[in-house]
C-alpha atoms as a PDB file:
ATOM      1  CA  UNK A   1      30.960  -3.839  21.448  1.00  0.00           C
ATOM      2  CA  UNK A   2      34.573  -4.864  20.339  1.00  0.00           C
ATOM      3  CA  UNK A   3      35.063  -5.026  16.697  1.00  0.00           C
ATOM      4  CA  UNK A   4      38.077  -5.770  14.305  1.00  0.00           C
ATOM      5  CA  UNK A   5      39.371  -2.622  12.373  1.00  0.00           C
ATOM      6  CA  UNK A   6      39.182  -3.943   9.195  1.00  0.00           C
ATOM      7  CA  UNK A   7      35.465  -5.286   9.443  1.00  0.00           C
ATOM      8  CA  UNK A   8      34.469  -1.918   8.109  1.00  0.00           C
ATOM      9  CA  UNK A   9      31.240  -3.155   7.766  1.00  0.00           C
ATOM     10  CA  UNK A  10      30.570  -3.788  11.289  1.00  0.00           C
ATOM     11  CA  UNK A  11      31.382  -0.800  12.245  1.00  0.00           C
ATOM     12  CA  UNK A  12      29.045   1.282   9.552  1.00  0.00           C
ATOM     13  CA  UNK A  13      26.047  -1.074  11.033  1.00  0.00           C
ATOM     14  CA  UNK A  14      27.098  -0.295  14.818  1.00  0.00           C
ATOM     15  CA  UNK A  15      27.212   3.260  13.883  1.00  0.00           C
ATOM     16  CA  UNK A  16      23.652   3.658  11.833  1.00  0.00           C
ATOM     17  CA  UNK A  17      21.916   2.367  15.561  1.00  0.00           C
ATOM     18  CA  UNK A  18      23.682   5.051  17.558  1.00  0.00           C
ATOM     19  CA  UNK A  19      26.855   3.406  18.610  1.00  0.00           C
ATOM     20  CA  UNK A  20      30.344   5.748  19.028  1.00  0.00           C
ATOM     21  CA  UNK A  21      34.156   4.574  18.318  1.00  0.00           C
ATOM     22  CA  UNK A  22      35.172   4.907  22.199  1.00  0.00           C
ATOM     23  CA  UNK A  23      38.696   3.738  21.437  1.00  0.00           C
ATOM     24  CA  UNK A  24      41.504   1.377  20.156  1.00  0.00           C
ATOM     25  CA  UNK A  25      42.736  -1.302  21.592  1.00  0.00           C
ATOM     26  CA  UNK A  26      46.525  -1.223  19.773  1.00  0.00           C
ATOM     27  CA  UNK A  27      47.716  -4.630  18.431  1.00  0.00           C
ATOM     28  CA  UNK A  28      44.981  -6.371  20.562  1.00  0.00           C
ATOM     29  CA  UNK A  29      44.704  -9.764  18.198  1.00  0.00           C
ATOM     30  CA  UNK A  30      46.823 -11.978  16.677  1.00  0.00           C
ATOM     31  CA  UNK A  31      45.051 -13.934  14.141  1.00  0.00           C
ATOM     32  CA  UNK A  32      46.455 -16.866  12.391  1.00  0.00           C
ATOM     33  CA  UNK A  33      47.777 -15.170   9.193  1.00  0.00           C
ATOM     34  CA  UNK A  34      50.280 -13.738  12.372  1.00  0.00           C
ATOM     35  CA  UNK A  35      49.866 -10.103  11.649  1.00  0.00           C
ATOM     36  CA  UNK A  36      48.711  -8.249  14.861  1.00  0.00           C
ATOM     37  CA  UNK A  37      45.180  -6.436  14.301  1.00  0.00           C
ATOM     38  CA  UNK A  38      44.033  -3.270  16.124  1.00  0.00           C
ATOM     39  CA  UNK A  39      40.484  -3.621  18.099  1.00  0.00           C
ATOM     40  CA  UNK A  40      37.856  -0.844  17.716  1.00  0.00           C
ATOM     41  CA  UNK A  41      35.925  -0.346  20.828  1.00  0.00           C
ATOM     42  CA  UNK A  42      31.940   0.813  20.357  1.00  0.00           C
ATOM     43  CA  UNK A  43      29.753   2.352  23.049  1.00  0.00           C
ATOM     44  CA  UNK A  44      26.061   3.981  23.135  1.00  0.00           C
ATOM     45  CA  UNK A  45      25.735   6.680  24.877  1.00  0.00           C
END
């Protein structure tokens, strides 16, 4: 799973059914505000 950083709430979800930040994916998205936004990647082992 690939999330945005700053959906926090994502994240708290992906991690109550067993899932583990992996990595970061450094300025991965531009979105359309044009700020650059650092992808969280999720795994289960």
């Amino acid at each position: 799973m690939n999330v945005l950083e700053t959906n926090t709430k994502a994240i708290q979800l992906y991690e109550q059914f067993g899932f583990e930040m992996e990595g970061v994916l450094r300025k991965d998205k531009r979105l359309s505000d044009g700020r650059y936004y650092n992808t969280v990647v999720m795994g289960r082992c």
